[in-house]
Protein backbone atom coordinates (compact mmCIF):
# COMPACT_ATOMS: atom_id res chain seq x y z
CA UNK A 1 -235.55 -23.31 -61.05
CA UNK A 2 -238.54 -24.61 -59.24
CA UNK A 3 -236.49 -24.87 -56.18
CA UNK A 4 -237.09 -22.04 -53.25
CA UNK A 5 -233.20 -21.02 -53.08
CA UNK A 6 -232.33 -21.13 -57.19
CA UNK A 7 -232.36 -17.50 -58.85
CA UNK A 8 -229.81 -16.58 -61.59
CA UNK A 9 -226.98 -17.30 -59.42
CA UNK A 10 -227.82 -20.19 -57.78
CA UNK A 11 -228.02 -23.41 -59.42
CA UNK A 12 -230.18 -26.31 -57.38
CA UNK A 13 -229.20 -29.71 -58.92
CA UNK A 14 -230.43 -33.05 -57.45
CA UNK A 15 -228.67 -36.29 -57.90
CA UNK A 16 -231.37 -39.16 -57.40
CA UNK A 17 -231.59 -42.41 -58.01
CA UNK A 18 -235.58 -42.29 -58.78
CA UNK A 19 -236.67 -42.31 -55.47
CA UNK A 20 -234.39 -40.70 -53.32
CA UNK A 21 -232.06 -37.89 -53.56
CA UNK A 22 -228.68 -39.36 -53.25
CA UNK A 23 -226.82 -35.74 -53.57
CA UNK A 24 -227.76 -31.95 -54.08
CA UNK A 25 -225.16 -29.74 -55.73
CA UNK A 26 -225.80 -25.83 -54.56
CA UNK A 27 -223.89 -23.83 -57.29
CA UNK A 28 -223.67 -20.29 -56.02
CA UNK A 29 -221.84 -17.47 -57.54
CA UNK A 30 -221.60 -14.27 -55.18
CA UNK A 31 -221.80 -10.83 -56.58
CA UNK A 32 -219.46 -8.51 -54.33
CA UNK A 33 -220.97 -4.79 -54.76
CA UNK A 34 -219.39 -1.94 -52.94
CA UNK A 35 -222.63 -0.55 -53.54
CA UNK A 36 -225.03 -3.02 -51.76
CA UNK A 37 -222.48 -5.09 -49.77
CA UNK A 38 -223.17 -8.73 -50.49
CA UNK A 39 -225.95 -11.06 -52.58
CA UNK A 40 -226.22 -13.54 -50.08
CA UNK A 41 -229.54 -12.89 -48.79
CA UNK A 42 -231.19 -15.36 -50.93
CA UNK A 43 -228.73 -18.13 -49.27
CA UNK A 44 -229.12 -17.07 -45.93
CA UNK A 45 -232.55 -16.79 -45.83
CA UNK A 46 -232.96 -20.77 -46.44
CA UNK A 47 -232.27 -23.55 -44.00
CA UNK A 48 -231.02 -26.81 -45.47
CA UNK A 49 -232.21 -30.10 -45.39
CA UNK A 50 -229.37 -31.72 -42.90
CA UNK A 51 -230.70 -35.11 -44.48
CA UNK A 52 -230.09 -34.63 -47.79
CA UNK A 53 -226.33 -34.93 -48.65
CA UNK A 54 -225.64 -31.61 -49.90
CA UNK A 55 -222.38 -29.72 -51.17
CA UNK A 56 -222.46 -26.07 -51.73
CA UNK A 57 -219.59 -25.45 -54.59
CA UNK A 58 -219.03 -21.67 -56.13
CA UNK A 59 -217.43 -18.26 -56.18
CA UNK A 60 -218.18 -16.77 -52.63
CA UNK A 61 -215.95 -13.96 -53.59
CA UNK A 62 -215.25 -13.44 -49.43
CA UNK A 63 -212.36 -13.18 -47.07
CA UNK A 64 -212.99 -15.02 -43.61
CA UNK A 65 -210.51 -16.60 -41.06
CA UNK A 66 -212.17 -20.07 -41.46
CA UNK A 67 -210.50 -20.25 -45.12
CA UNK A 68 -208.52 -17.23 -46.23
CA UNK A 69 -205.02 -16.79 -45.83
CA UNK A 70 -203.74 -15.21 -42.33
CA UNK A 71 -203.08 -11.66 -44.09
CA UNK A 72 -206.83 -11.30 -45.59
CA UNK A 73 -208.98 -9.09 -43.57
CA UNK A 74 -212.18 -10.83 -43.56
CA UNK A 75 -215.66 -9.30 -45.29
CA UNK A 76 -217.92 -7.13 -42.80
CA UNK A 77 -220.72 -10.37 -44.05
CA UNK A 78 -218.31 -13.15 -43.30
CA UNK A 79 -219.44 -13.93 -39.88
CA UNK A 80 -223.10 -13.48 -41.04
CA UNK A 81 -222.00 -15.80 -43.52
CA UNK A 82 -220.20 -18.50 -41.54
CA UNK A 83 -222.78 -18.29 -39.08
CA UNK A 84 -224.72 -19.55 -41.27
CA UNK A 85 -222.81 -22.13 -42.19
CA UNK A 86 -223.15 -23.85 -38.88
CA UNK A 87 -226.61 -23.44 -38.51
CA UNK A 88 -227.00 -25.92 -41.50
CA UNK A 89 -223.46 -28.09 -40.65
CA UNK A 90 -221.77 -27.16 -43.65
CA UNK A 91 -217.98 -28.03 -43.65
CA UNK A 92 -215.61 -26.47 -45.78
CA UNK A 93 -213.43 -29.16 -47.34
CA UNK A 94 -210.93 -26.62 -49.57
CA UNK A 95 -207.37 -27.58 -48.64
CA UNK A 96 -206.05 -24.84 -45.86
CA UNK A 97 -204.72 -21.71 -47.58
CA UNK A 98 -204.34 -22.97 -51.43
CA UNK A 99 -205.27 -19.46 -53.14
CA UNK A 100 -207.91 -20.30 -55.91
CA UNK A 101 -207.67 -16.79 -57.82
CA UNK A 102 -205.04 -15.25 -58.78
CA UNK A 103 -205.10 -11.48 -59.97
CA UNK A 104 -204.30 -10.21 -63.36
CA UNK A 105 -201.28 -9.04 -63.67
CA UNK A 106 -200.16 -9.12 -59.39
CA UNK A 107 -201.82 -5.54 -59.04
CA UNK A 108 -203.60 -7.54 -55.93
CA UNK A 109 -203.03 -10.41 -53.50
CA UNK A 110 -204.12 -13.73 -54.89
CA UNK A 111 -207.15 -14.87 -52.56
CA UNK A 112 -209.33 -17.98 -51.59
CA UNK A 113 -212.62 -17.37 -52.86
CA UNK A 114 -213.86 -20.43 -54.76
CA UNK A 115 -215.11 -23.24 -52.14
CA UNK A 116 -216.76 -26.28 -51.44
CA UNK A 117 -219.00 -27.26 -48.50
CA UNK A 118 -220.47 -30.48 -47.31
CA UNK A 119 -223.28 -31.11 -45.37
CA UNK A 120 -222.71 -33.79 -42.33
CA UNK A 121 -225.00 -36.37 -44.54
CA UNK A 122 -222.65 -35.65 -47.71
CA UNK A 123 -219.23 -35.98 -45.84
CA UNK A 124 -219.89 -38.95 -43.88
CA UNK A 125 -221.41 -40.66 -46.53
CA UNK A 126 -218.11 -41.74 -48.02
CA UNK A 127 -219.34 -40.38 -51.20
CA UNK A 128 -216.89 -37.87 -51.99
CA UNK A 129 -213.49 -37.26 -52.92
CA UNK A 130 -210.77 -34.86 -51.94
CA UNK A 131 -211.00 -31.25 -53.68
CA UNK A 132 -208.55 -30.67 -55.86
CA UNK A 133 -207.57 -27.44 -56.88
CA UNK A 134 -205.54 -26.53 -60.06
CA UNK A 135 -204.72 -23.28 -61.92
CA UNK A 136 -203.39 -25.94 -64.86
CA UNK A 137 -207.01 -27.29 -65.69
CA UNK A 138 -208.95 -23.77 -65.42
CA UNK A 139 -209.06 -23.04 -69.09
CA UNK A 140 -206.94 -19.89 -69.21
CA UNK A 141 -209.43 -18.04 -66.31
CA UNK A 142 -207.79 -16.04 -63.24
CA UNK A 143 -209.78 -18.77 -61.04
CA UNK A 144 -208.35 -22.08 -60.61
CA UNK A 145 -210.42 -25.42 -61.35
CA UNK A 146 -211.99 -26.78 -58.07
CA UNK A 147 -212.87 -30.28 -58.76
CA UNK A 148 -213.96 -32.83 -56.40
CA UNK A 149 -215.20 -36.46 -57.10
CA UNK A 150 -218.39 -37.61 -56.35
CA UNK A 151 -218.94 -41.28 -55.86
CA UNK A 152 -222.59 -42.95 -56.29
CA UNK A 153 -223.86 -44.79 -53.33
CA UNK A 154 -223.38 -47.74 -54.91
CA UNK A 155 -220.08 -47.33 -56.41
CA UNK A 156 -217.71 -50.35 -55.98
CA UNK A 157 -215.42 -47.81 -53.88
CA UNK A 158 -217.63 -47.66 -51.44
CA UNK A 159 -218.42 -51.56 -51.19
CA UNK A 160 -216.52 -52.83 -48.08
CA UNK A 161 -214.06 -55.47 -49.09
CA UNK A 162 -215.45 -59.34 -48.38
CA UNK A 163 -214.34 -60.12 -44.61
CA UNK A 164 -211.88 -62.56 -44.80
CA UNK A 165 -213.03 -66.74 -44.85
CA UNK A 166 -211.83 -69.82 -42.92
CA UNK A 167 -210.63 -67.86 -39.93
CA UNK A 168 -212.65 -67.10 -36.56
CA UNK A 169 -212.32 -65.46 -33.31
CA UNK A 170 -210.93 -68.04 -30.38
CA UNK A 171 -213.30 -67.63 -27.84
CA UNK A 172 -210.94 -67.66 -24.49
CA UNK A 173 -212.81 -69.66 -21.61
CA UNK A 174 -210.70 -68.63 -19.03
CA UNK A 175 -211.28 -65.75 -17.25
CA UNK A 176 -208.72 -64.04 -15.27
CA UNK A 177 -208.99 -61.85 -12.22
């Protein structure tokens, strides 16, 4: 909780390795209220750190075009939203119109509203996995399970495989015109 953005729904976890932070995890659950609109004014109102590898997982509980399905009109705060997004390079790595909730009983369409993001420094670190989303592992809830691997930076996945002994480039001495 010591971090500026956490508050009850916003969980701040860093993944270090003692000296460094090798990965923040921004768990954020969005409280839709037809009263006040949206709760994402303790998000927006922080900038990221575009060079700590950060993914921003939760329940955004929002329609936009960048990851809803065609026939969702998007939220009034999407844009405000997405802008956002941008500002601190965050890429949304959900595969393209997979619903993640599903309503009780079909008295609604089923909707994308559980997403992950990655910073720049997160996705081309090669530490992460595809996201994987299944209604099978969710534990009985109308949300499906979004899972997505996480690989430490020194993981033997991520070693590069030894380059190859006993064979060279031929240098060509002849130059041609």
């Amino acid at each position: 909780m010591t971090h500026p953005c956490a508050n009850p729904n916003t969980v701040i976890t860093n993944i270090d390795d003692s000296a460094t932070i090798t990965m923040r995890i921004i768990n954020f659950y969005h409280q839709r209220s037809k009263r006040h609109g949206h709760t994402l004014n303790n998000l927006l109102s922080h900038e990221l750190d575009d060079q700590i590898p950060t993914l921003l997982i939760g329940d955004f509980n929002m329609h936009s075009p960048l990851w809803s399905t065609p026939d969702r009109t998007p939220d009034s705060w999407a844009s405000t939203f997405t802008d956002w997004l941008e500002t601190n390079g965050l890429h949304c790595l959900n595969p393209r119109h997979i619903t993640t909730w599903t309503p009780p009983n079909n008295t609604q369409q089923a909707s994308v509203l559980d997403l992950v993001f990655a910073n720049d420094a997160a996705y081309l670190s090669a530490q992460l996995g595809e996201v994987d989303i299944s209604f099978d592992h969710s534990l009985g809830s109308d949300h499906a399970a979004v899972t997505i691997h996480i690989y430490p930076l020194d993981s033997p996945t991520l070693i590069p495989p030894p380059a190859p002994t006993g064979y060279r480039a031929k240098t060509n001495t002849k130059m041609r015109g």
